[in-house]
C-alpha atoms as a PDB file:
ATOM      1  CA  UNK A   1     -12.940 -11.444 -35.731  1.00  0.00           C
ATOM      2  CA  UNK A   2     -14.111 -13.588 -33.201  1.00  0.00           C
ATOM      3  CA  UNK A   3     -15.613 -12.005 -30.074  1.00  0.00           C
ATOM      4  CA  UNK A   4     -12.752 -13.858 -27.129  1.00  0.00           C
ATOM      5  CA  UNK A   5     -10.205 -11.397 -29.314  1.00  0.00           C
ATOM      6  CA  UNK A   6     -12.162  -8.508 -28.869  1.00  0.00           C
ATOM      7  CA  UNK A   7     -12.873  -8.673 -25.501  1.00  0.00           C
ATOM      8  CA  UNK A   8      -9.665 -10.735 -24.179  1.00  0.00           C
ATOM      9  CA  UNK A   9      -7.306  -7.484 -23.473  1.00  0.00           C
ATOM     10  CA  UNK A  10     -10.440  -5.865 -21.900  1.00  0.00           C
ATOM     11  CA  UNK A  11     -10.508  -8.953 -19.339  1.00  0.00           C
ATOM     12  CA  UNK A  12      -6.344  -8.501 -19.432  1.00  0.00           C
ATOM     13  CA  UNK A  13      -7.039  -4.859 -18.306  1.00  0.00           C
ATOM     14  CA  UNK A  14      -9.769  -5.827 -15.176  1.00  0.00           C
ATOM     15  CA  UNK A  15      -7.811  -8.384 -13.656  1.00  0.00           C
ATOM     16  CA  UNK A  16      -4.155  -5.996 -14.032  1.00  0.00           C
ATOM     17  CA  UNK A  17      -6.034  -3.008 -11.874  1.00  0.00           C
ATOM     18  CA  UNK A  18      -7.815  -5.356  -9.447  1.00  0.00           C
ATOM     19  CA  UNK A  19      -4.332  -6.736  -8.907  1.00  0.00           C
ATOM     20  CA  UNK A  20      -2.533  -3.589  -8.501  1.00  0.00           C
ATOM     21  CA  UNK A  21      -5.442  -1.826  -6.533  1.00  0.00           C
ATOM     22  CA  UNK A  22      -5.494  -4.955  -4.528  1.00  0.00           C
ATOM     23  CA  UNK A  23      -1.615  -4.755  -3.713  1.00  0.00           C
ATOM     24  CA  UNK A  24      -2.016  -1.359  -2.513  1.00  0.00           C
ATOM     25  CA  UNK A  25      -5.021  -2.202  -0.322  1.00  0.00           C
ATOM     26  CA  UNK A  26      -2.876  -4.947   1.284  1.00  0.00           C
ATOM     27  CA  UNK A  27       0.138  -2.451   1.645  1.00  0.00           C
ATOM     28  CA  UNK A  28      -1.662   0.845   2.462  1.00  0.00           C
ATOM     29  CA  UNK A  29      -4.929  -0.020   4.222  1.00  0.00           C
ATOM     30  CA  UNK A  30      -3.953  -3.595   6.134  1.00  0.00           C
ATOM     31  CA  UNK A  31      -0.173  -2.303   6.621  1.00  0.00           C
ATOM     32  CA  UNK A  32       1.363  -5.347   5.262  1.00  0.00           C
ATOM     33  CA  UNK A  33       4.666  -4.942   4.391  1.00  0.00           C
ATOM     34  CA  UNK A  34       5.614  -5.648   1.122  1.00  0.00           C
ATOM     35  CA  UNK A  35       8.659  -8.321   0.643  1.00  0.00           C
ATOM     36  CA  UNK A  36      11.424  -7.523  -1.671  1.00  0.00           C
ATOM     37  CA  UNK A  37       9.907 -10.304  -4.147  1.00  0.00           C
ATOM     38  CA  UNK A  38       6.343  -8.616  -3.577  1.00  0.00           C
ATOM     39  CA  UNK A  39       8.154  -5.891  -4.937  1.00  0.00           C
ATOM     40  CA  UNK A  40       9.305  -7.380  -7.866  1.00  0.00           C
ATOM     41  CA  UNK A  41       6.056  -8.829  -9.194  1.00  0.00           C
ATOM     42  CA  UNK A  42       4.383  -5.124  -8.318  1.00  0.00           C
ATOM     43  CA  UNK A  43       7.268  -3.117 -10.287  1.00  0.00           C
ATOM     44  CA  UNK A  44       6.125  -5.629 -13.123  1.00  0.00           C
ATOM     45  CA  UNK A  45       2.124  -6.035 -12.456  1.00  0.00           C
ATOM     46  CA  UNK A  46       1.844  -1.911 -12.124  1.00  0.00           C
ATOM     47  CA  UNK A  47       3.121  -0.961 -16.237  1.00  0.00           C
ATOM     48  CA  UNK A  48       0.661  -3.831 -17.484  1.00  0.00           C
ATOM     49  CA  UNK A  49      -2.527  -2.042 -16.123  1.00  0.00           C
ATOM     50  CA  UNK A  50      -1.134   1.216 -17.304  1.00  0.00           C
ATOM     51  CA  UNK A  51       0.108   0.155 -20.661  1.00  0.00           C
ATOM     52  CA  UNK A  52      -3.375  -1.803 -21.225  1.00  0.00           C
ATOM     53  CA  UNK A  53      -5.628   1.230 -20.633  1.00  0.00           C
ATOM     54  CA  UNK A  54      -3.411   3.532 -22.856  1.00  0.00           C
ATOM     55  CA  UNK A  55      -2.993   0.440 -25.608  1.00  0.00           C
ATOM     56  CA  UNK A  56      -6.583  -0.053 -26.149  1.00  0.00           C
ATOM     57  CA  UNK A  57      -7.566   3.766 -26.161  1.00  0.00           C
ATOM     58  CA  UNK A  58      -5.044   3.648 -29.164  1.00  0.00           C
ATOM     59  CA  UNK A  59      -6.335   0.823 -30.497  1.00  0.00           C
ATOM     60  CA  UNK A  60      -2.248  -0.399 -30.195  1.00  0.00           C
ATOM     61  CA  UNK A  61      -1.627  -3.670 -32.327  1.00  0.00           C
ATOM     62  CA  UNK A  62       0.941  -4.877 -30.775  1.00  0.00           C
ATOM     63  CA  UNK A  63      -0.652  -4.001 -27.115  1.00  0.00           C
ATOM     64  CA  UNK A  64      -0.824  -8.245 -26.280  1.00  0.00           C
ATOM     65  CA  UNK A  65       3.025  -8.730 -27.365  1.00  0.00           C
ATOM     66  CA  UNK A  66       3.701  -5.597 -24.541  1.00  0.00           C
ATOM     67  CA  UNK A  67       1.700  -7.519 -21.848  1.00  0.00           C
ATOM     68  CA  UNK A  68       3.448 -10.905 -22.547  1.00  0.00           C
ATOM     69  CA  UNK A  69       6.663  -9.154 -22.372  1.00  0.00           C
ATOM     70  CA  UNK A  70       5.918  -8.067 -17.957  1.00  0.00           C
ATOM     71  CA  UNK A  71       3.688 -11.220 -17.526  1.00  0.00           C
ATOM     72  CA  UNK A  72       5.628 -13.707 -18.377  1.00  0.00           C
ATOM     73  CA  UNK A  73       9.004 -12.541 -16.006  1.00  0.00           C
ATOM     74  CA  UNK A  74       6.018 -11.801 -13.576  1.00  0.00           C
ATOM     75  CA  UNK A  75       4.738 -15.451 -13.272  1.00  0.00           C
ATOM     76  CA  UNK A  76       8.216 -16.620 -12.963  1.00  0.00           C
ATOM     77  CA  UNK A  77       8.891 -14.210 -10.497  1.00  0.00           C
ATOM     78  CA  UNK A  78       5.469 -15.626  -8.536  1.00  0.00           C
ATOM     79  CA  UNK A  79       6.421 -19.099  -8.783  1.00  0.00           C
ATOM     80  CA  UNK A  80       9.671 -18.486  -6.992  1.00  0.00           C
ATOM     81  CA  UNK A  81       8.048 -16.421  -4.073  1.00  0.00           C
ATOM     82  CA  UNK A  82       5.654 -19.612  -4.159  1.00  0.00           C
ATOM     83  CA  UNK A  83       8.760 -21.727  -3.847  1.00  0.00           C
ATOM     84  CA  UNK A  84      10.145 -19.656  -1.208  1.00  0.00           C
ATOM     85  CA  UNK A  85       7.388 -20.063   1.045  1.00  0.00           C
ATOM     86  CA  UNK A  86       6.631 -23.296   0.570  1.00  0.00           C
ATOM     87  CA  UNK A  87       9.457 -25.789  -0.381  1.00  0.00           C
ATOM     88  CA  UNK A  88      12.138 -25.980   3.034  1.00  0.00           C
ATOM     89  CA  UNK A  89      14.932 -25.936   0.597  1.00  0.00           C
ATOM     90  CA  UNK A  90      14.082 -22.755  -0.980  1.00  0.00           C
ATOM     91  CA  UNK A  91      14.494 -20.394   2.169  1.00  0.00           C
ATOM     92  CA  UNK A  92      18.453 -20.935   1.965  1.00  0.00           C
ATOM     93  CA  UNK A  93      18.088 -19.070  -1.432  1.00  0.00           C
ATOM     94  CA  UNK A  94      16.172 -15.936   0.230  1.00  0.00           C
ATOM     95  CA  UNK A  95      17.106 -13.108  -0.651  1.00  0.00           C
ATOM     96  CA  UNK A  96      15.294 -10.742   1.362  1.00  0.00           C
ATOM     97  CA  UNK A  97      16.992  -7.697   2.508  1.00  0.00           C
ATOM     98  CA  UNK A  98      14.066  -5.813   4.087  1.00  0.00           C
ATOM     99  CA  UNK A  99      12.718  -6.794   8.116  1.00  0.00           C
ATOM    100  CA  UNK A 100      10.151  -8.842   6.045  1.00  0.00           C
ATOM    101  CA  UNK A 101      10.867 -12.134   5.244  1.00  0.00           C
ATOM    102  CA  UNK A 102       9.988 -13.523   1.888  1.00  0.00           C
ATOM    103  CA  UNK A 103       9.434 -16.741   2.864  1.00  0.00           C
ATOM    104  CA  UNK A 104       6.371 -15.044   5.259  1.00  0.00           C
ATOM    105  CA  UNK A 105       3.119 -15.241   4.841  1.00  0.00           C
ATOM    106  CA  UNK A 106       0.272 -13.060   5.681  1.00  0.00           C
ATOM    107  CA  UNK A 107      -3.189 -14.764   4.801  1.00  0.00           C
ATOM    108  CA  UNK A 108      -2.148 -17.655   7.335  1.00  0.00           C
ATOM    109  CA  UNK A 109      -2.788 -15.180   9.525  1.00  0.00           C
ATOM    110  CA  UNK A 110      -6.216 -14.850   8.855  1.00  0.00           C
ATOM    111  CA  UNK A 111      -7.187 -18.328   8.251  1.00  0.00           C
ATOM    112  CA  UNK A 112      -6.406 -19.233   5.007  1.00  0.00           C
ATOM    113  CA  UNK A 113      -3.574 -21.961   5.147  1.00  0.00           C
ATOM    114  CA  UNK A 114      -3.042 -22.836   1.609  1.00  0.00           C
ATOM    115  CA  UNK A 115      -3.257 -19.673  -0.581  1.00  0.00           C
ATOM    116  CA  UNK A 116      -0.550 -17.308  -0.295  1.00  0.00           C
ATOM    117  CA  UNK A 117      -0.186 -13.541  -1.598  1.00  0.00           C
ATOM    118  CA  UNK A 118       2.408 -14.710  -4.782  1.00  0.00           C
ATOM    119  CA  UNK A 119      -0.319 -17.657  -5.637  1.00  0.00           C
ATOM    120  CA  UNK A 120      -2.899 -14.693  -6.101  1.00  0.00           C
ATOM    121  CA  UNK A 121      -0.192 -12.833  -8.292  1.00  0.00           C
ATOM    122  CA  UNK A 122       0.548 -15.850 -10.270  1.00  0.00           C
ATOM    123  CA  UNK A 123      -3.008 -16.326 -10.899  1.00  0.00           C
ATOM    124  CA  UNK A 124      -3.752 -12.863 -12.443  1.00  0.00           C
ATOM    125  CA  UNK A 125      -0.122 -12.605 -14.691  1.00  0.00           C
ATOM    126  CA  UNK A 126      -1.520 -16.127 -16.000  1.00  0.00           C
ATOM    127  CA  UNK A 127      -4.776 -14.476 -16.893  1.00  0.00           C
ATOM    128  CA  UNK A 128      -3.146 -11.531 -18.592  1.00  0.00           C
ATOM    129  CA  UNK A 129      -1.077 -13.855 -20.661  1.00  0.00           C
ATOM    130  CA  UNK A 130      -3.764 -16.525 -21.806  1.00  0.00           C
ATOM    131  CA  UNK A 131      -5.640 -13.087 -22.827  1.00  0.00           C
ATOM    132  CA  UNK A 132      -2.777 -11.840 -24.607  1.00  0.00           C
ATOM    133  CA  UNK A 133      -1.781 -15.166 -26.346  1.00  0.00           C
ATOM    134  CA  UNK A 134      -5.992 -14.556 -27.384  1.00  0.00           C
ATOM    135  CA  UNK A 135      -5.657 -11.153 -28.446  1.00  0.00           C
ATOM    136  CA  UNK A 136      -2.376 -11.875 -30.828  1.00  0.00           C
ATOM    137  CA  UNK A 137      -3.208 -10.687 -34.199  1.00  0.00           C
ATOM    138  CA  UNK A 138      -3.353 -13.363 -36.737  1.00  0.00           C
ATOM    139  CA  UNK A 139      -0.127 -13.959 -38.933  1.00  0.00           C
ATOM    140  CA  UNK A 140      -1.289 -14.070 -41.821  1.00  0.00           C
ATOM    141  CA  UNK A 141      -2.587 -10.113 -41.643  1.00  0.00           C
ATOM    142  CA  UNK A 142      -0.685  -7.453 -44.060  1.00  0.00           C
ATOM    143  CA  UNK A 143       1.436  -5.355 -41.785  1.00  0.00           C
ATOM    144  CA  UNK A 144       1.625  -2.322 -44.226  1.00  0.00           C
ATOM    145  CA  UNK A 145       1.005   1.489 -43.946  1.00  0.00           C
ATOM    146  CA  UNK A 146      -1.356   1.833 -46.077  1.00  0.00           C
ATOM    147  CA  UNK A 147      -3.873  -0.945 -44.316  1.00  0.00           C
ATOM    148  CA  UNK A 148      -2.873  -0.055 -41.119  1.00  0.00           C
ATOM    149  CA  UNK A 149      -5.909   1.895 -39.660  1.00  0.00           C
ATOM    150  CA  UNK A 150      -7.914  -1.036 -41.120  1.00  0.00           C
ATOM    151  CA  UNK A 151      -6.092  -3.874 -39.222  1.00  0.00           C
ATOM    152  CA  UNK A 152      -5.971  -1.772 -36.010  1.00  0.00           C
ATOM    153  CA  UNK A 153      -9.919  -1.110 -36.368  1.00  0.00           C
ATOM    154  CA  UNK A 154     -10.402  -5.165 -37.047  1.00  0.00           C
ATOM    155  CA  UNK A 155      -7.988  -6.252 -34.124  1.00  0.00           C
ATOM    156  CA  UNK A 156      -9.254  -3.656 -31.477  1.00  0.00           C
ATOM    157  CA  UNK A 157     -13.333  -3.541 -32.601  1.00  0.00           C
ATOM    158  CA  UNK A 158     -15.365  -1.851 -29.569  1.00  0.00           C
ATOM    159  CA  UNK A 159     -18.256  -3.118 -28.356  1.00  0.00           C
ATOM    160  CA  UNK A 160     -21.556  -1.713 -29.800  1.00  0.00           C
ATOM    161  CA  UNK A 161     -22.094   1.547 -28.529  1.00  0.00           C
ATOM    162  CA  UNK A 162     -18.960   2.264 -26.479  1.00  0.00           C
ATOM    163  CA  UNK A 163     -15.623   3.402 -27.844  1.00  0.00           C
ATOM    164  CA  UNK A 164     -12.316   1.951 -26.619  1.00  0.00           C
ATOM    165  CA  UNK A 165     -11.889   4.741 -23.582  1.00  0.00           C
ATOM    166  CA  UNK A 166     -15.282   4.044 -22.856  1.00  0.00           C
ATOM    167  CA  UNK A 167     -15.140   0.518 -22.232  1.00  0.00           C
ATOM    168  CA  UNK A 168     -11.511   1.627 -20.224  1.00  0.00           C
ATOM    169  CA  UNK A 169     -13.318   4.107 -18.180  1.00  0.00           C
ATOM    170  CA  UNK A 170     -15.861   1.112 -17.382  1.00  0.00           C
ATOM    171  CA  UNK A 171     -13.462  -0.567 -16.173  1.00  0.00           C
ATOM    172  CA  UNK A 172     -10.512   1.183 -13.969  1.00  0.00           C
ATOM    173  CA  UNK A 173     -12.807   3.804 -12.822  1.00  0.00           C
ATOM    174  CA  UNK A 174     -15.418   1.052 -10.795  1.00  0.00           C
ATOM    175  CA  UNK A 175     -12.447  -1.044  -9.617  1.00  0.00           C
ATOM    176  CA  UNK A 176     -10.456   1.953  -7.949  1.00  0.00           C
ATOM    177  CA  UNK A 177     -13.740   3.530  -6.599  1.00  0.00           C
ATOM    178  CA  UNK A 178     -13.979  -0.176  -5.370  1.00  0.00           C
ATOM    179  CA  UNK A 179     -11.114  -0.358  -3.203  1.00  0.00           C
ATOM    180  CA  UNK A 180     -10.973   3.849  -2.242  1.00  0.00           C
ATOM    181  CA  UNK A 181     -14.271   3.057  -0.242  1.00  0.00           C
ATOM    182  CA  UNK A 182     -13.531  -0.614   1.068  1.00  0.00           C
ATOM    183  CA  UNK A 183     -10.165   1.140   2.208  1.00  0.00           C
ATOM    184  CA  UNK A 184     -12.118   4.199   3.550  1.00  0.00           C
ATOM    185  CA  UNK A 185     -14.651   2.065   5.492  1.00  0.00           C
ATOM    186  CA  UNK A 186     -11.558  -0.272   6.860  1.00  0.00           C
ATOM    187  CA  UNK A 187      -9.724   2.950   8.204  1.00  0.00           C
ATOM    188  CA  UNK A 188     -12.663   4.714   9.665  1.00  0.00           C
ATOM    189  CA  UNK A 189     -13.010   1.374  11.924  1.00  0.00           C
ATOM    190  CA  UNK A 190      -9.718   1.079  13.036  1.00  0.00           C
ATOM    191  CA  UNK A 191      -9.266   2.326  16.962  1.00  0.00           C
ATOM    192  CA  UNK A 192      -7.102   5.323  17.098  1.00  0.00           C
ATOM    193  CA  UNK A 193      -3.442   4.891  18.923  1.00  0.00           C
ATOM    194  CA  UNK A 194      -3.706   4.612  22.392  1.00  0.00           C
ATOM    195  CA  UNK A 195      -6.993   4.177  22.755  1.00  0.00           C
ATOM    196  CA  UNK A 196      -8.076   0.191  23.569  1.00  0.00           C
ATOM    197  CA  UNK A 197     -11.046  -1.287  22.030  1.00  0.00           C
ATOM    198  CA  UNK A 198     -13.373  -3.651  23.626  1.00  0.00           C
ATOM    199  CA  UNK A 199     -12.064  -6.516  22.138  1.00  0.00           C
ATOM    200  CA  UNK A 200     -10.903  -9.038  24.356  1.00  0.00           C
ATOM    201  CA  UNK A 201      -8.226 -11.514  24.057  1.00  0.00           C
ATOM    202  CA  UNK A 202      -9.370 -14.482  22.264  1.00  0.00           C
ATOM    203  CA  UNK A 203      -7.732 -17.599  23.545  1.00  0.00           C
ATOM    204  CA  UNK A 204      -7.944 -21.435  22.178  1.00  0.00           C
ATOM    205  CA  UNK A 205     -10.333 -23.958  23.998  1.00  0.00           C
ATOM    206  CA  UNK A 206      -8.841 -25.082  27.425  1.00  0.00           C
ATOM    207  CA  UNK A 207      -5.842 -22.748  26.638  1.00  0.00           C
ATOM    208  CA  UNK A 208      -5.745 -20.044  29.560  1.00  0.00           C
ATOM    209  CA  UNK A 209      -4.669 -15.820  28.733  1.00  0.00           C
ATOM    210  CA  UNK A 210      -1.550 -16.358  29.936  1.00  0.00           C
ATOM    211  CA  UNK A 211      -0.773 -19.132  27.742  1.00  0.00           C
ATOM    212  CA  UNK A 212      -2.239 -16.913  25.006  1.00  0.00           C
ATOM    213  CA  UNK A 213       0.419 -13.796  25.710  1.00  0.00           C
ATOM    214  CA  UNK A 214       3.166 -16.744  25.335  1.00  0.00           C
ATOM    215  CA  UNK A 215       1.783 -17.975  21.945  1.00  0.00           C
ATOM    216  CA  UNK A 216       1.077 -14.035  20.863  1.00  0.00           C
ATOM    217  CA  UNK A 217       5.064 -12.678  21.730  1.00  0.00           C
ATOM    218  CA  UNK A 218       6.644 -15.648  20.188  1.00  0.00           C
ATOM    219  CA  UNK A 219       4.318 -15.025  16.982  1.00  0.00           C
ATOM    220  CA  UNK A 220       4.464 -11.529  16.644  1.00  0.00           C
ATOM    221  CA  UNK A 221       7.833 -10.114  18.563  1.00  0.00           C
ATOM    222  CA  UNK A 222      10.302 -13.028  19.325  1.00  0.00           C
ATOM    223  CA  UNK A 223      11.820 -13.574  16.073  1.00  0.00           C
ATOM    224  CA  UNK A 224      13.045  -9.464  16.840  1.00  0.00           C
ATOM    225  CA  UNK A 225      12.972  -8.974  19.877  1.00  0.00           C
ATOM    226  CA  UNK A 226      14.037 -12.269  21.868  1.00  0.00           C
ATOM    227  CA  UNK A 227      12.447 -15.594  23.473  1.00  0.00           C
ATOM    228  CA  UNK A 228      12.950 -13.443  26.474  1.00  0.00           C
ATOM    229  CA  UNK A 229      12.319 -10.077  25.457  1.00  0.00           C
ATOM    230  CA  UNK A 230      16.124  -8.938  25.860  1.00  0.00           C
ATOM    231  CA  UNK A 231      16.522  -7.231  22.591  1.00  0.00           C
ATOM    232  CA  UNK A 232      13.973  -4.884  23.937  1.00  0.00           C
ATOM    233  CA  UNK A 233      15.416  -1.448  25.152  1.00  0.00           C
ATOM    234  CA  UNK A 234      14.766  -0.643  28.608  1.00  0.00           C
ATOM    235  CA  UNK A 235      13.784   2.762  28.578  1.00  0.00           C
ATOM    236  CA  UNK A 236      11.060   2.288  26.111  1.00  0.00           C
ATOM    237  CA  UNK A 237       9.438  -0.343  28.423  1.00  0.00           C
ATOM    238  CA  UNK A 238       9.416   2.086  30.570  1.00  0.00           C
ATOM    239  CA  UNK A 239       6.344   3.657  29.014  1.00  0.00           C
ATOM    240  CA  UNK A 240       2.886   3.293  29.819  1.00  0.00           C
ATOM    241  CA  UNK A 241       1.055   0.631  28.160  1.00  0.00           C
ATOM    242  CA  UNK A 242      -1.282   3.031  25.842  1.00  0.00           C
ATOM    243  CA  UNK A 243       1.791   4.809  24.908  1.00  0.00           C
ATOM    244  CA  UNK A 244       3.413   1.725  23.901  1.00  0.00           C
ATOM    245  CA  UNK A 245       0.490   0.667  21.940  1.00  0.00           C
ATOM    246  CA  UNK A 246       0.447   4.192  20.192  1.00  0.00           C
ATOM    247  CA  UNK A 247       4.082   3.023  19.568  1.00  0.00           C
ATOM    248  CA  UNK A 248       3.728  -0.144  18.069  1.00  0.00           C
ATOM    249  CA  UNK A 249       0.577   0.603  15.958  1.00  0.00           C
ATOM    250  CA  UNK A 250       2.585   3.777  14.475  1.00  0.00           C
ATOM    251  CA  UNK A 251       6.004   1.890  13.672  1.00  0.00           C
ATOM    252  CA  UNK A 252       9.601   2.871  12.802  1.00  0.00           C
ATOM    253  CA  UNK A 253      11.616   3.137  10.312  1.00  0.00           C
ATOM    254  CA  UNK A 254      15.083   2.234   9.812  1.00  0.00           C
ATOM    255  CA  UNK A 255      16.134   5.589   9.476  1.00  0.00           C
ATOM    256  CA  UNK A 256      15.117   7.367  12.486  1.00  0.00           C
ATOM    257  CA  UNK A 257      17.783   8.508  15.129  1.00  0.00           C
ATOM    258  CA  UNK A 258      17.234   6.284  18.000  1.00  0.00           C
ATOM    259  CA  UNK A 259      16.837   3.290  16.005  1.00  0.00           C
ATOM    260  CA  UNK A 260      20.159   1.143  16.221  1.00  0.00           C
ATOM    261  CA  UNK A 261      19.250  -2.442  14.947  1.00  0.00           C
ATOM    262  CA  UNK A 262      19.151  -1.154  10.787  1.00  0.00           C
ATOM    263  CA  UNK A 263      15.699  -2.656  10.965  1.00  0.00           C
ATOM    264  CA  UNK A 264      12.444  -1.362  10.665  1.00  0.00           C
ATOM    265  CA  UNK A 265       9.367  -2.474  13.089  1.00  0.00           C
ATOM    266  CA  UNK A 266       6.472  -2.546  10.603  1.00  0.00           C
ATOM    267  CA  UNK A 267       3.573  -0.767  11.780  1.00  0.00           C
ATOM    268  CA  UNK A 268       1.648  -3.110  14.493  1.00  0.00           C
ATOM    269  CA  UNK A 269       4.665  -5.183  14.621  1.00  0.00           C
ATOM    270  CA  UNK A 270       3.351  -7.050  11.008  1.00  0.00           C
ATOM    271  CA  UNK A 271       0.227  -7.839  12.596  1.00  0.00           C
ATOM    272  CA  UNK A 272      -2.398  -5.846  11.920  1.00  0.00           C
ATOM    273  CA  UNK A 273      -4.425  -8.477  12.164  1.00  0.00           C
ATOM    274  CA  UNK A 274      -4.698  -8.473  16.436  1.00  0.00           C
ATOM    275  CA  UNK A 275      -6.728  -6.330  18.202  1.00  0.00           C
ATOM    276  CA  UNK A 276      -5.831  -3.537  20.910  1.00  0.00           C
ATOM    277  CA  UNK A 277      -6.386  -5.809  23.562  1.00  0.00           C
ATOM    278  CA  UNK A 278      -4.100  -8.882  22.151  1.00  0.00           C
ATOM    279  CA  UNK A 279      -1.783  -6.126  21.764  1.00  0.00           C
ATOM    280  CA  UNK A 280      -1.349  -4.786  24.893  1.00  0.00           C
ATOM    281  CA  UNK A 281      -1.295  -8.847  25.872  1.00  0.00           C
ATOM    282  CA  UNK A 282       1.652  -9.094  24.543  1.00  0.00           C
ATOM    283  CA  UNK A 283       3.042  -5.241  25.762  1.00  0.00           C
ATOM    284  CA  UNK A 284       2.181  -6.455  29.143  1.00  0.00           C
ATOM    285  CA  UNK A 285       3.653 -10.077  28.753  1.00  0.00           C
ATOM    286  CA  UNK A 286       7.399  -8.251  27.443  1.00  0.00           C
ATOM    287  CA  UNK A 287       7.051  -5.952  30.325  1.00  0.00           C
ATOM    288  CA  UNK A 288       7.320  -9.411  32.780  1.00  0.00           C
ATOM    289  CA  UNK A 289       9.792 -10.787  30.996  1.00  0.00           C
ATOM    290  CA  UNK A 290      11.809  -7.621  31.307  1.00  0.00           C
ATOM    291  CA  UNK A 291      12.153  -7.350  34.725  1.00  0.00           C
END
């Protein structure tokens, strides 16, 4: 038994929870909205991690075949959000339902151009299956009753010292505690609604703050709202700015009374990502185009 078996469903298992922990610090902490293909390659990504930590407590034989079986629809599922966002044709093929386009893409937002959320995804389901394809017991191994406990002990051999759960509680219990106090640290620094922080507007080189509010509404609100901000209702424009900042960094769903459109408006409008003071930029900027 070499030692890349042993170990390969333990590597399987770290990058399945940093995955999943990291989809739900995305979702949860950074309010992005999930797509309806995000979706997809979490409703498959989620089992894995969950299957893998109760698989090698068991000391399960055929845990790798029950990993291939969600990793390999997830890649494929990856490579078509991949495709969806980055090859023109593809967008006629979206599919989306939800206000969040598939085709969108959040890390552009903060800088990184070329890798996407899906590429990320892809990479770990292609982890979990080169581990799995590892950890596949060899063929030529009896598959009887009587040598079972024997194969399962030779396929699944802990390292010295540390049983199975051991090693799993290694594991999952660092990489949640991980992200449950990176998450806890990211909320405690975000400004509560309504109150501006001292931010200020940060605008390109020879490009002035009112060109800025342009460039910020047509990123963040025209594709809902208008070029001109005449999808916006009047009486909510109405408000004070704070209040409307309260507003927009809280959200609304599709179900609530007063909404008409069938949409939702993600929390911060799907940009989480600008400050109180780009925000009220662009609340300000609407307000003018209002009138």
């Amino acid at each position: 038994m070499t030692s890349a078996r042993r170990n390969a469903l333990y590597i399987a298992l770290l990058v399945a929870w940093v995955a999943m922990c990291g989809s739900l610090y995305m979702s949860e902490v950074l309010e992005w909205i999930p797509c309806t293909w995000c979706w997809y390659q979490r409703i498959l990504m989620y089992p894995i991690g969950l299957i893998l930590a109760l698989g090698l407590i068991k000391r399960e034989r055929n845990l790798p075949y029950y990993a291939l079986l969600l990793a390999i629809p997830g890649a494929l599922a990856s490579i078509y959000h991949i495709l969806l966002q980055k090859v023109p044709y593809f967008t006629l093929l979206e599919t989306c339902t939800s206000s969040v386009p598939c085709s969108g893409d959040y890390l552009i937002r903060l800088g990184i151009p070329f890798v996407t959320i899906p590429m990320l995804a892809l990479v770990a389901f292609i982890i979990i299956i080169v581990c799995a394809v590892i950890a596949l017991p060899p063929k030529e191994m009896p598959v009887v009753a009587a040598s079972a406990a024997s194969v399962d002990e030779d396929v699944f051999v802990p390292r010295p010292l540390f049983s199975p759960a051991a090693i799993v509680a290694l594991i999952v219990i660092p990489v949640v505690a991980l992200f449950v106090i990176s998450g806890a640290i990211q909320n405690s620094r975000k400004v509560e609604p309504g109150i501006a922080s001292a931010a200020t507007v940060s605008a390109a080189p020879g490009e002035s703050v009112e060109n800025r509010a342009v460039t910020l509404y047509t990123e963040a609100c025209s594709s809902c709202h208008g070029p001109n901000a005449q999808l916006m209702r009047p009486e909510f424009l109405q408000k004070s700015d704070f209040e409307l900042l309260a507003f927009v960094r809280k959200g609304r769903t599709a179900l609530e009374s007063e909404q008409g459109t069938g949409l939702i408006m993600p929390p911060s409008g799907g940009r989480p990502d600008l400050n109180d003071a780009e925000m009220l930029t662009i609340i300000r900027y609407a307000k003018t185009l209002a009138k």
